[in-house]
PDB file of N, CA and C in Angstrom:
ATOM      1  N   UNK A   1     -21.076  -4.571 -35.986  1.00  0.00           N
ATOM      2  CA  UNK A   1     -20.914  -5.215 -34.700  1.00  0.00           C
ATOM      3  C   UNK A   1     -21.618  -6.564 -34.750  1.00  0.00           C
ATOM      4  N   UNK A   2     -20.737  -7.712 -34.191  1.00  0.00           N
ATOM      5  CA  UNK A   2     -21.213  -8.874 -34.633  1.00  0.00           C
ATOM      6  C   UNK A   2     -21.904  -9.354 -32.768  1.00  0.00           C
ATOM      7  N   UNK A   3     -22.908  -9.925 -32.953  1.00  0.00           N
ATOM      8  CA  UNK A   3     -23.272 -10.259 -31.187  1.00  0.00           C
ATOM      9  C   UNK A   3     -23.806 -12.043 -31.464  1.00  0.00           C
ATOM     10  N   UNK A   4     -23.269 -12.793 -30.216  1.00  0.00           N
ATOM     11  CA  UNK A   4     -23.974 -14.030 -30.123  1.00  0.00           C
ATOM     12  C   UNK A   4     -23.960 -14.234 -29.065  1.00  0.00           C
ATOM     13  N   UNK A   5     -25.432 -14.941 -28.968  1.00  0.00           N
ATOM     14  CA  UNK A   5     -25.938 -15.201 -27.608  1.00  0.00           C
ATOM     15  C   UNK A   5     -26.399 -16.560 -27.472  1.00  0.00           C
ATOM     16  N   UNK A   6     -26.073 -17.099 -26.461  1.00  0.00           N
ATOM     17  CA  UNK A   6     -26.749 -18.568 -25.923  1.00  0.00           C
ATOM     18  C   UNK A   6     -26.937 -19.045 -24.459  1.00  0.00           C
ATOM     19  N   UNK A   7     -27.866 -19.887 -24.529  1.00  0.00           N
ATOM     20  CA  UNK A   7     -27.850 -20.707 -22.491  1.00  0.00           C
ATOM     21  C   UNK A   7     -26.469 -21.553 -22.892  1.00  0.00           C
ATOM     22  N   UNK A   8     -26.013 -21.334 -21.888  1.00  0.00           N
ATOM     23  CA  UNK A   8     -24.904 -22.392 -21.399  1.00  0.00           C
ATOM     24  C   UNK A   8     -25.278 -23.257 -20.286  1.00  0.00           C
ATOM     25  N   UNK A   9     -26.731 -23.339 -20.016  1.00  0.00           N
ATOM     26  CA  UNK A   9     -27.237 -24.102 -18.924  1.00  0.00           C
ATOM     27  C   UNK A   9     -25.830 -24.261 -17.832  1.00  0.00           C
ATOM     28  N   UNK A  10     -25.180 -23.627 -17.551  1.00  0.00           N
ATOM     29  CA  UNK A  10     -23.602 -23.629 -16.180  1.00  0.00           C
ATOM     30  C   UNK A  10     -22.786 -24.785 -16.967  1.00  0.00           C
ATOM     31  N   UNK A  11     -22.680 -24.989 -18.008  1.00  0.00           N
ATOM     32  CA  UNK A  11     -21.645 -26.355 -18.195  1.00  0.00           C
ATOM     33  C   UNK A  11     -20.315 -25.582 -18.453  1.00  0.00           C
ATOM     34  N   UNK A  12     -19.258 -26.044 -18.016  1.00  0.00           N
ATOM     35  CA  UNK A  12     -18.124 -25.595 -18.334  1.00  0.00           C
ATOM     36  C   UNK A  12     -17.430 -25.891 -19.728  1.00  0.00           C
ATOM     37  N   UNK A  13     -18.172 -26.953 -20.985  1.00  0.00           N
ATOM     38  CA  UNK A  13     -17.454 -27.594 -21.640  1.00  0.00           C
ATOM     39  C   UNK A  13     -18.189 -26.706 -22.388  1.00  0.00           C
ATOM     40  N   UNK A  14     -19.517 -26.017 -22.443  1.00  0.00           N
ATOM     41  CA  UNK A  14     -20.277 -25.477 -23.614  1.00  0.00           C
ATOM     42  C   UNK A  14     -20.198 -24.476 -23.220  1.00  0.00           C
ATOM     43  N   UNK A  15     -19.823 -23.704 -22.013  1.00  0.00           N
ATOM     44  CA  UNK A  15     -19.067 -22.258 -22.438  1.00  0.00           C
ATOM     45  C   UNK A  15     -17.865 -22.260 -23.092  1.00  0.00           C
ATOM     46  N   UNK A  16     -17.048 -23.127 -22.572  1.00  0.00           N
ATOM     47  CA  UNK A  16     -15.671 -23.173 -23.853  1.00  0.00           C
ATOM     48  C   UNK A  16     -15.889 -23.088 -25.209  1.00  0.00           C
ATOM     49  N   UNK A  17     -17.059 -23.782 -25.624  1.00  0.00           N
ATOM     50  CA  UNK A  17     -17.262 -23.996 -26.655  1.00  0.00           C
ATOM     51  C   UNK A  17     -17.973 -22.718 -27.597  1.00  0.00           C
ATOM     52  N   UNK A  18     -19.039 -22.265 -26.455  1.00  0.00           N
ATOM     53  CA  UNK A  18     -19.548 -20.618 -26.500  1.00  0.00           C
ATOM     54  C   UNK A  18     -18.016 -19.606 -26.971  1.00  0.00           C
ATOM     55  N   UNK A  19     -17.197 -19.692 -26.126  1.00  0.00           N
ATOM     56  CA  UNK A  19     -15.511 -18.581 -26.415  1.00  0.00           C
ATOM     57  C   UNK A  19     -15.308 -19.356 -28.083  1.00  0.00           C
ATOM     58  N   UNK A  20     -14.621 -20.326 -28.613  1.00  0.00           N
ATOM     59  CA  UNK A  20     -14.187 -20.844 -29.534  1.00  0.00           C
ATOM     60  C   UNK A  20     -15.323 -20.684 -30.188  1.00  0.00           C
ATOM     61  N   UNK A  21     -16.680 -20.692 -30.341  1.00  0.00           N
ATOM     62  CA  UNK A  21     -17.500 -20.246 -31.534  1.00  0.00           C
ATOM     63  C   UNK A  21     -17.469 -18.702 -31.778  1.00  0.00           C
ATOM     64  N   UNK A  22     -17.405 -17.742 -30.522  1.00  0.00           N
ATOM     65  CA  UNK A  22     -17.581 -16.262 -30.545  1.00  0.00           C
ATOM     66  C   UNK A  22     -15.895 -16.511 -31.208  1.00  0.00           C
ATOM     67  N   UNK A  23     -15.441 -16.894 -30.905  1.00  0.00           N
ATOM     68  CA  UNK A  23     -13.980 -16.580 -32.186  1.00  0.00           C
ATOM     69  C   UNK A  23     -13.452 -17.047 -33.444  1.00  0.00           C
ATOM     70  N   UNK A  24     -14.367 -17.833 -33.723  1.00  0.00           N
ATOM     71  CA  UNK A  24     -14.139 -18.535 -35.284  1.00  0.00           C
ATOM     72  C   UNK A  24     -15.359 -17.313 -36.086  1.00  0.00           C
ATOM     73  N   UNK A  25     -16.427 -16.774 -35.205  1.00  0.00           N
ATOM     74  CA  UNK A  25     -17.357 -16.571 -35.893  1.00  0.00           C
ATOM     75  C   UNK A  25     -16.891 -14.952 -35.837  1.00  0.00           C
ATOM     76  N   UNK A  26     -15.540 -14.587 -35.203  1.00  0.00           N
ATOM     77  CA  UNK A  26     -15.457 -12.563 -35.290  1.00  0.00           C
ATOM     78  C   UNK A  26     -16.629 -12.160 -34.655  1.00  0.00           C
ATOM     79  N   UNK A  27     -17.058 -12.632 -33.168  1.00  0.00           N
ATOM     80  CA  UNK A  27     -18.136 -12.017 -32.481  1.00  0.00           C
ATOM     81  C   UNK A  27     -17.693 -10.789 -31.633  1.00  0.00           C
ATOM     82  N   UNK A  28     -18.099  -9.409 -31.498  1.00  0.00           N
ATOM     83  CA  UNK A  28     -17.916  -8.631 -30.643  1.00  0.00           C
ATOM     84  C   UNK A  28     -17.990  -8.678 -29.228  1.00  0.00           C
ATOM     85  N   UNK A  29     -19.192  -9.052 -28.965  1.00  0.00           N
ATOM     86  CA  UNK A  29     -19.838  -9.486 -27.858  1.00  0.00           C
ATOM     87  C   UNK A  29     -20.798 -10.763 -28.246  1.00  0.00           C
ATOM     88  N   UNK A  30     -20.556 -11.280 -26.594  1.00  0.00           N
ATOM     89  CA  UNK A  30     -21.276 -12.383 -26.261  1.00  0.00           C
ATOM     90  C   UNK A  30     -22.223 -12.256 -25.130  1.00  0.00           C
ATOM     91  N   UNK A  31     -23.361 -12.390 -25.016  1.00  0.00           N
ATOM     92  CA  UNK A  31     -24.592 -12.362 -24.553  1.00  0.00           C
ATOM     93  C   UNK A  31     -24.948 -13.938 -23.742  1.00  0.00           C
ATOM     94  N   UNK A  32     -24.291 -14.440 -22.651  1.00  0.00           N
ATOM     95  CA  UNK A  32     -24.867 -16.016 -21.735  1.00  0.00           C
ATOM     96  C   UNK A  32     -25.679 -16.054 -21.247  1.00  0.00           C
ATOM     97  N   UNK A  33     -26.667 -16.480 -21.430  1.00  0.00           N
ATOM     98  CA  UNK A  33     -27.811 -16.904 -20.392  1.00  0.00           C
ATOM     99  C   UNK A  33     -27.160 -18.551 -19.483  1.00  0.00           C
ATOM    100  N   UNK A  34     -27.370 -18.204 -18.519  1.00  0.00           N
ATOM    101  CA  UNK A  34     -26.619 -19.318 -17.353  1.00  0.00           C
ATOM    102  C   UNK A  34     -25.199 -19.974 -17.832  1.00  0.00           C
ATOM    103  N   UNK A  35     -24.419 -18.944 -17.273  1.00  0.00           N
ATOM    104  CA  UNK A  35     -22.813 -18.339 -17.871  1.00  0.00           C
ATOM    105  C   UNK A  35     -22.346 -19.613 -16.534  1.00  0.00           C
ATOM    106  N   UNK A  36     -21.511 -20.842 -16.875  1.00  0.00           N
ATOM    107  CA  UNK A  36     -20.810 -21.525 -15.701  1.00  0.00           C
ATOM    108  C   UNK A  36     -20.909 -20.236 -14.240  1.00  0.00           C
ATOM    109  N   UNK A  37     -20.823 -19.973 -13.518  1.00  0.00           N
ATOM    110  CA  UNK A  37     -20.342 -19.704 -12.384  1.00  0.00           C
ATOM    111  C   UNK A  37     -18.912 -19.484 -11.832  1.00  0.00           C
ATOM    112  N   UNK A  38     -18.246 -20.649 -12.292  1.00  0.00           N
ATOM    113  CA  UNK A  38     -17.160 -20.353 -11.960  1.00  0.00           C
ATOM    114  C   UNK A  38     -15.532 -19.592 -12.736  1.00  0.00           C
ATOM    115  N   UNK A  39     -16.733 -19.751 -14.258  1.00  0.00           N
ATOM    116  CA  UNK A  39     -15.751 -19.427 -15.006  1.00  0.00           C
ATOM    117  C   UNK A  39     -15.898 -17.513 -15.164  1.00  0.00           C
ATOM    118  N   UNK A  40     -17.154 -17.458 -14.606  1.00  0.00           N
ATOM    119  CA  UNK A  40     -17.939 -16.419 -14.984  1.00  0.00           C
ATOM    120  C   UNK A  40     -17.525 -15.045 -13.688  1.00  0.00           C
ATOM    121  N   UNK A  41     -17.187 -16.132 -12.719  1.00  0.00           N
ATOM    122  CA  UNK A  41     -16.209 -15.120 -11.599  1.00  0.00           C
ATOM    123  C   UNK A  41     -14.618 -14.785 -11.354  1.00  0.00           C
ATOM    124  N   UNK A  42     -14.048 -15.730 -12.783  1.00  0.00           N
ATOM    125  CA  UNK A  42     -12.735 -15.573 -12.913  1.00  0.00           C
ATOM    126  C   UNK A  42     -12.763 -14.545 -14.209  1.00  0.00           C
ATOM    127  N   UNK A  43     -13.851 -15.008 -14.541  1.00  0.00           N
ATOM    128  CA  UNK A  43     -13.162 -14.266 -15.973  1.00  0.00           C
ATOM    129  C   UNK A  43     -13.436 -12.721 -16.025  1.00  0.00           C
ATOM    130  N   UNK A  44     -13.213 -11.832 -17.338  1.00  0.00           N
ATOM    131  CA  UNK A  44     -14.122 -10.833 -17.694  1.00  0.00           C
ATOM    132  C   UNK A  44     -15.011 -10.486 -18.126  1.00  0.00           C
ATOM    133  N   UNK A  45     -15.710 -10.931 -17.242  1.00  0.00           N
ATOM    134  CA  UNK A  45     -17.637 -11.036 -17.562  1.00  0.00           C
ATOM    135  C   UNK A  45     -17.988  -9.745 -16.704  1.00  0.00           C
ATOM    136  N   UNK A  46     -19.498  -9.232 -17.613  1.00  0.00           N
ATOM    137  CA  UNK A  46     -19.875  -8.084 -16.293  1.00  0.00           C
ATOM    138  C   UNK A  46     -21.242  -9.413 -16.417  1.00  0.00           C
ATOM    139  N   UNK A  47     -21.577  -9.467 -15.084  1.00  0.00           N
ATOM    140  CA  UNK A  47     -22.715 -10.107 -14.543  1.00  0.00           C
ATOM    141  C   UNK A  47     -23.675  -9.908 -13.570  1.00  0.00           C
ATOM    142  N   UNK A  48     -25.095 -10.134 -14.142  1.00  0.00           N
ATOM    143  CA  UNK A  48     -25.903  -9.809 -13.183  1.00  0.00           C
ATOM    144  C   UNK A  48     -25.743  -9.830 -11.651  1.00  0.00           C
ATOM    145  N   UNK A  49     -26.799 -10.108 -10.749  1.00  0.00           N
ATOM    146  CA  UNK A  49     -26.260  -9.823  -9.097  1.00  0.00           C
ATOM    147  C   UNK A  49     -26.325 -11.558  -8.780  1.00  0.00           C
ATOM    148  N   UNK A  50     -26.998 -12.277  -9.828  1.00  0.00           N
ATOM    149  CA  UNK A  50     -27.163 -13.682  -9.391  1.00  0.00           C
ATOM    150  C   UNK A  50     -26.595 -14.592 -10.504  1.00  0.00           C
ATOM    151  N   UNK A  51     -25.555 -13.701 -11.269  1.00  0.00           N
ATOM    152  CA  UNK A  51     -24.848 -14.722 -12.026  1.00  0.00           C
ATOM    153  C   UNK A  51     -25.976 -15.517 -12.928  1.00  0.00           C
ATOM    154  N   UNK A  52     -26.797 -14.885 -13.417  1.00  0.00           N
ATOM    155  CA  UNK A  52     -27.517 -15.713 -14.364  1.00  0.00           C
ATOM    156  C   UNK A  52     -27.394 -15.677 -15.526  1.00  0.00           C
ATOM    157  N   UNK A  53     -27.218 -14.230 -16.150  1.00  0.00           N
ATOM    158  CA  UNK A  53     -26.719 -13.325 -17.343  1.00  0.00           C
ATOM    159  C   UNK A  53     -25.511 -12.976 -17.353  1.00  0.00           C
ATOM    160  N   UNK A  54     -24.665 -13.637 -18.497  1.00  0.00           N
ATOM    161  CA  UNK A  54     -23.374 -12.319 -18.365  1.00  0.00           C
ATOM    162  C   UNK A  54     -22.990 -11.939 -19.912  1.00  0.00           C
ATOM    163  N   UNK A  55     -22.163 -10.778 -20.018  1.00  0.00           N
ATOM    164  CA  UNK A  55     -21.889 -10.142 -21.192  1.00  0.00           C
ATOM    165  C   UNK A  55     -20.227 -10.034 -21.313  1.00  0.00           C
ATOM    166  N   UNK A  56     -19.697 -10.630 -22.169  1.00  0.00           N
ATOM    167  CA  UNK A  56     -18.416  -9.979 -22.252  1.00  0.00           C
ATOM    168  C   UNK A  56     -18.080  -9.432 -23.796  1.00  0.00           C
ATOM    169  N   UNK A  57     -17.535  -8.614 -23.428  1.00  0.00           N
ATOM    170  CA  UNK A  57     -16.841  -7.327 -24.947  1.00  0.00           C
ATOM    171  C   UNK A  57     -15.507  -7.911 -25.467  1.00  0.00           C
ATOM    172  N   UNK A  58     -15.897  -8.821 -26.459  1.00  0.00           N
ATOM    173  CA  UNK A  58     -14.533  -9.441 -27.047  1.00  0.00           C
ATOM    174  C   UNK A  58     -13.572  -8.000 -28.003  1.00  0.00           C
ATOM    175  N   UNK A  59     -14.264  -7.711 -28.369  1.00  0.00           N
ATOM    176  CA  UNK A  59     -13.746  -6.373 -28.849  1.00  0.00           C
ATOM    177  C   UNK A  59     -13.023  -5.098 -28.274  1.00  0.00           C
ATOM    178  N   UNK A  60     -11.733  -5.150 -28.171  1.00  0.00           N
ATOM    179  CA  UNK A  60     -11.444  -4.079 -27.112  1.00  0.00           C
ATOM    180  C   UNK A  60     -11.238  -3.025 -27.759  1.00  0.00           C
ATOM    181  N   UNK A  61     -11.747  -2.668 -28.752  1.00  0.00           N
ATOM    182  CA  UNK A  61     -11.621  -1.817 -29.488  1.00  0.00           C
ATOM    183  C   UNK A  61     -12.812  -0.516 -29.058  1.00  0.00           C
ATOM    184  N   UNK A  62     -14.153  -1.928 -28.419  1.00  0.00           N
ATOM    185  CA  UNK A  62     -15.254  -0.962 -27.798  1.00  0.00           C
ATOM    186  C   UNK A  62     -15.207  -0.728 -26.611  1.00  0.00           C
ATOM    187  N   UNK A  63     -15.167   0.619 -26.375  1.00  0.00           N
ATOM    188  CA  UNK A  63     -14.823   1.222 -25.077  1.00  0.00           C
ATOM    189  C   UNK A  63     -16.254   1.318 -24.105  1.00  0.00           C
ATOM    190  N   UNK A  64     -16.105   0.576 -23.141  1.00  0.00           N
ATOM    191  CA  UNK A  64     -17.171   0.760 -22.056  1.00  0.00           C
ATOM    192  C   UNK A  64     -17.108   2.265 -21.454  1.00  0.00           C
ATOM    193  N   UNK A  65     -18.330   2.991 -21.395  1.00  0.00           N
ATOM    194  CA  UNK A  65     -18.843   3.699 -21.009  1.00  0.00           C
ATOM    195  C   UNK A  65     -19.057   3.768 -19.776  1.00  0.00           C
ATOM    196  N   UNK A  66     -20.151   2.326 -19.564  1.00  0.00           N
ATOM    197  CA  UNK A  66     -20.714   2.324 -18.194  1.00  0.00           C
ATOM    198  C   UNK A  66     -21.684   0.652 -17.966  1.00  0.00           C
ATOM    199  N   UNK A  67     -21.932   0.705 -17.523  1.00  0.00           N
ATOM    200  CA  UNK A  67     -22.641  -0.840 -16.858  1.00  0.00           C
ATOM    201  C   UNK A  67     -23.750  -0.702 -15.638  1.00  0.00           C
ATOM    202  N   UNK A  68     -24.540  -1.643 -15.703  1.00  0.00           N
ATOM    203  CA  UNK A  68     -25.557  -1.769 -14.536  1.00  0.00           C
ATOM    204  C   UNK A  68     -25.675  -3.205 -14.665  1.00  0.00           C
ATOM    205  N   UNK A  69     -26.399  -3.925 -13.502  1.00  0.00           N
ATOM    206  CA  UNK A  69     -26.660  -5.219 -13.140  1.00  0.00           C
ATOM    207  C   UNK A  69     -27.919  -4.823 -11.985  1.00  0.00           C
ATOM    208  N   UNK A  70     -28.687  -5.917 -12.056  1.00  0.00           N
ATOM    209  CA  UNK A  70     -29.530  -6.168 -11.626  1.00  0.00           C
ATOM    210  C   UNK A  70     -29.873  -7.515 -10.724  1.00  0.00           C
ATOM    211  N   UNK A  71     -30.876  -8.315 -10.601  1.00  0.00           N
ATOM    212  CA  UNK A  71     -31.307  -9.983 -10.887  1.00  0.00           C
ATOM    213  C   UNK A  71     -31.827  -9.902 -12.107  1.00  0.00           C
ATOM    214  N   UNK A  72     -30.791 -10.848 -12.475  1.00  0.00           N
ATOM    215  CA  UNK A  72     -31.632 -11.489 -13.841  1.00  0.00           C
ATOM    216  C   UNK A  72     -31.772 -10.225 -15.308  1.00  0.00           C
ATOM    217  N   UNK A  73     -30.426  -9.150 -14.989  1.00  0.00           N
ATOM    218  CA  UNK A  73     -30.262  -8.396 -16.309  1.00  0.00           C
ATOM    219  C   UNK A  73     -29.099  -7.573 -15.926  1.00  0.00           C
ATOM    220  N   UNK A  74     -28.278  -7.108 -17.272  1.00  0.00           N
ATOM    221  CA  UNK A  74     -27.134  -6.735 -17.182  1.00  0.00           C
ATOM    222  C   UNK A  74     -27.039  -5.455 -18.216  1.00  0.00           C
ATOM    223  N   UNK A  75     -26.535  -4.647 -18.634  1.00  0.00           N
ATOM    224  CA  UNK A  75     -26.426  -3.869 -19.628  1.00  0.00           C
ATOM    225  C   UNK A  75     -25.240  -3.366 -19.828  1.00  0.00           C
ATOM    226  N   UNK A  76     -24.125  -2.795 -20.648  1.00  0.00           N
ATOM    227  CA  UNK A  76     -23.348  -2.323 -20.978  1.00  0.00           C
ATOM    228  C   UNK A  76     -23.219  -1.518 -21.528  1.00  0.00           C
ATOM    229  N   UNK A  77     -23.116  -0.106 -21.552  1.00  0.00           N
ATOM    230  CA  UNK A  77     -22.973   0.937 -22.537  1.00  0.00           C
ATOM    231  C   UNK A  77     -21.703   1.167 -23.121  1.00  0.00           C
ATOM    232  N   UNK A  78     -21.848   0.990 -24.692  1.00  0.00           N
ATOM    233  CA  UNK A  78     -20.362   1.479 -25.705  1.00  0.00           C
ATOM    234  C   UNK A  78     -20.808   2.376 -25.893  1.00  0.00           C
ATOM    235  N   UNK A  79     -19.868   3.134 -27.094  1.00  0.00           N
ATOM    236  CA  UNK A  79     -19.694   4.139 -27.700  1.00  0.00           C
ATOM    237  C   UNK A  79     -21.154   4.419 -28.432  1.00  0.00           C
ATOM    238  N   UNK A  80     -21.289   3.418 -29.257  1.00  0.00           N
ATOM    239  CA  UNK A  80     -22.666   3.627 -30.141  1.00  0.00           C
ATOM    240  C   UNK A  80     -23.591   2.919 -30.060  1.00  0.00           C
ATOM    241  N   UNK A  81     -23.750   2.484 -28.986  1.00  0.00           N
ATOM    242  CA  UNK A  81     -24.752   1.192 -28.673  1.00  0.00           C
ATOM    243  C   UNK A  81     -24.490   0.750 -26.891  1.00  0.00           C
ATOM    244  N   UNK A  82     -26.234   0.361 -26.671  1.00  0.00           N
ATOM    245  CA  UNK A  82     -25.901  -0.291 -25.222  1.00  0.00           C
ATOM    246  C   UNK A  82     -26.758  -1.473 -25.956  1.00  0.00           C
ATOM    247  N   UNK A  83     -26.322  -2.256 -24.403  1.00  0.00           N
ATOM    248  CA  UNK A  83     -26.066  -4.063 -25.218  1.00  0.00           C
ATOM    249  C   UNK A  83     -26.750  -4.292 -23.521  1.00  0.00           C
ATOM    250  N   UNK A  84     -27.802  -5.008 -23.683  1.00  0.00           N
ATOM    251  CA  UNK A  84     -28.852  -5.857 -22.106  1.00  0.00           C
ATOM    252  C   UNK A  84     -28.629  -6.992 -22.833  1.00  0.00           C
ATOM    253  N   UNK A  85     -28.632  -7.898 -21.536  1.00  0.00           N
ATOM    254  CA  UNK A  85     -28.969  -9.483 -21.447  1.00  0.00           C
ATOM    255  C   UNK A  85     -29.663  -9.458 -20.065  1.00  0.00           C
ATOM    256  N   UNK A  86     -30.789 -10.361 -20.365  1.00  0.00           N
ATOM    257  CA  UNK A  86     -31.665 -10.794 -19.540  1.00  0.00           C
ATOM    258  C   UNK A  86     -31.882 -12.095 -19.463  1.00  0.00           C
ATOM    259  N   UNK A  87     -32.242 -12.669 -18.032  1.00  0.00           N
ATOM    260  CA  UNK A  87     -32.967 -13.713 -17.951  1.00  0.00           C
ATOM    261  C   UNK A  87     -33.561 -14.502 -16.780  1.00  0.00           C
ATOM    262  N   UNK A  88     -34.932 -15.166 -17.075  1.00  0.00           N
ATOM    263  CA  UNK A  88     -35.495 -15.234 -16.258  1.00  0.00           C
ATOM    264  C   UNK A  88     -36.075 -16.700 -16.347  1.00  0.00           C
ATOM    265  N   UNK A  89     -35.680 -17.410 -15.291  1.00  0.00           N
ATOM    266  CA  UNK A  89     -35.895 -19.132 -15.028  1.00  0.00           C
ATOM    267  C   UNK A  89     -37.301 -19.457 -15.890  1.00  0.00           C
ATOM    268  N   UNK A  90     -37.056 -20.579 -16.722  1.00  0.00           N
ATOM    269  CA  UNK A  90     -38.717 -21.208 -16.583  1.00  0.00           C
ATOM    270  C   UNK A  90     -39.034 -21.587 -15.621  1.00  0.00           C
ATOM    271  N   UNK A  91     -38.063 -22.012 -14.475  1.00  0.00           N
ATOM    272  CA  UNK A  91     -39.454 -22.290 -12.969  1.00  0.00           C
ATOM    273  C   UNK A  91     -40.426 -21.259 -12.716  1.00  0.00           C
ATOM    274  N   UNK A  92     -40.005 -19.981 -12.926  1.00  0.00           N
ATOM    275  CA  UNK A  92     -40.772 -18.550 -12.146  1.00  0.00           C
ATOM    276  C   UNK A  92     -41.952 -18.681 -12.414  1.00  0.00           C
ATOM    277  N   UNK A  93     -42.652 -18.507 -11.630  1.00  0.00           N
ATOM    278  CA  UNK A  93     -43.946 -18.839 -11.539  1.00  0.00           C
ATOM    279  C   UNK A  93     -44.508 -17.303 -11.627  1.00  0.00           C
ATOM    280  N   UNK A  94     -45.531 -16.636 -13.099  1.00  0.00           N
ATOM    281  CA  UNK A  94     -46.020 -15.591 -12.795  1.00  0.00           C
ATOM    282  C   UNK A  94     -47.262 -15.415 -13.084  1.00  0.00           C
ATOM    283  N   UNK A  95     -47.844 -14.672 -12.242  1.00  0.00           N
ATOM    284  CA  UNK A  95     -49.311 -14.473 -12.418  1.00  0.00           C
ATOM    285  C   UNK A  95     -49.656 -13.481 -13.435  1.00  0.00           C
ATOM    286  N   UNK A  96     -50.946 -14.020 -14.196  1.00  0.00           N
ATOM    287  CA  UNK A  96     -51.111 -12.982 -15.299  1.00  0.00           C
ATOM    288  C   UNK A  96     -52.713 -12.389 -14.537  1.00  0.00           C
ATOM    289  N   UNK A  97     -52.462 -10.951 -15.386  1.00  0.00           N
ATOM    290  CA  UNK A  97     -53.590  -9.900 -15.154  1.00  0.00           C
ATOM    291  C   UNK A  97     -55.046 -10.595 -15.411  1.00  0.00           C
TER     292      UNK A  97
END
C-alpha cells in the first residue's frame, strides 16, 4: 500500500497537482493537510468536521469498512489497515504542563 501526504495550504492549483502526483506515483491513498475547500466538498474526500484534513482512497480495490471525523482528524478503516490524518494550526496556542 502506497500513501502520500501533504499541506495543500487550500490552493486549488497544488491540490491538482497533489491528484497528478498521487497518480504518476501509484498512490493508494492520499493524506491533505488543508485540502482546498471547495474541491474537498465536491469531491470524494472523507473530511474532518472543519475541513482541515482529508483522506481519499484512490484504490477502489480497498474496501471501506468504516470512518470517523472529528476537528482536526479523520480516520478510515480498510480491510487491513486504518489510515488517520490529523491536523492542527501553527496559530494554536497551547499551554504546556
Amino acid at each position: 500500500m502506497k500513501v502520500i501526504q501533504g499541506n495543500i495550504d487550500r490552493g486549488r492549483e497544488a491540490m491538482d497537482l497533489m491528484y497528478k502526483t498521487a497518480e504518476d506515483e501509484r498512490a493508494d491513498i492520499m493524506i491533505i493537510s488543508e485540502p482546498n475547500r471547495k474541491k474537498a466538498i465536491r469531491g470524494r474526500l472523507h473530511v474532518d468536521k472543519k475541513l482541515d484534513v482529508a483522506l481519499v482512497i484512490r484504490n477502489m480495490q480497498q474496501k471501506v469498512r468504516g470512518t470517523g471525523s472529528g476537528d482536526g482528524y479523520i480516520w478510515v478503516e480498510l480491510e487491513e489497515v486504518a489510515v488517520f490524518g490529523c491536523y492542527i494550526s501553527p496559530n494554536v496556542k497551547c499551554k504546556l504542563m
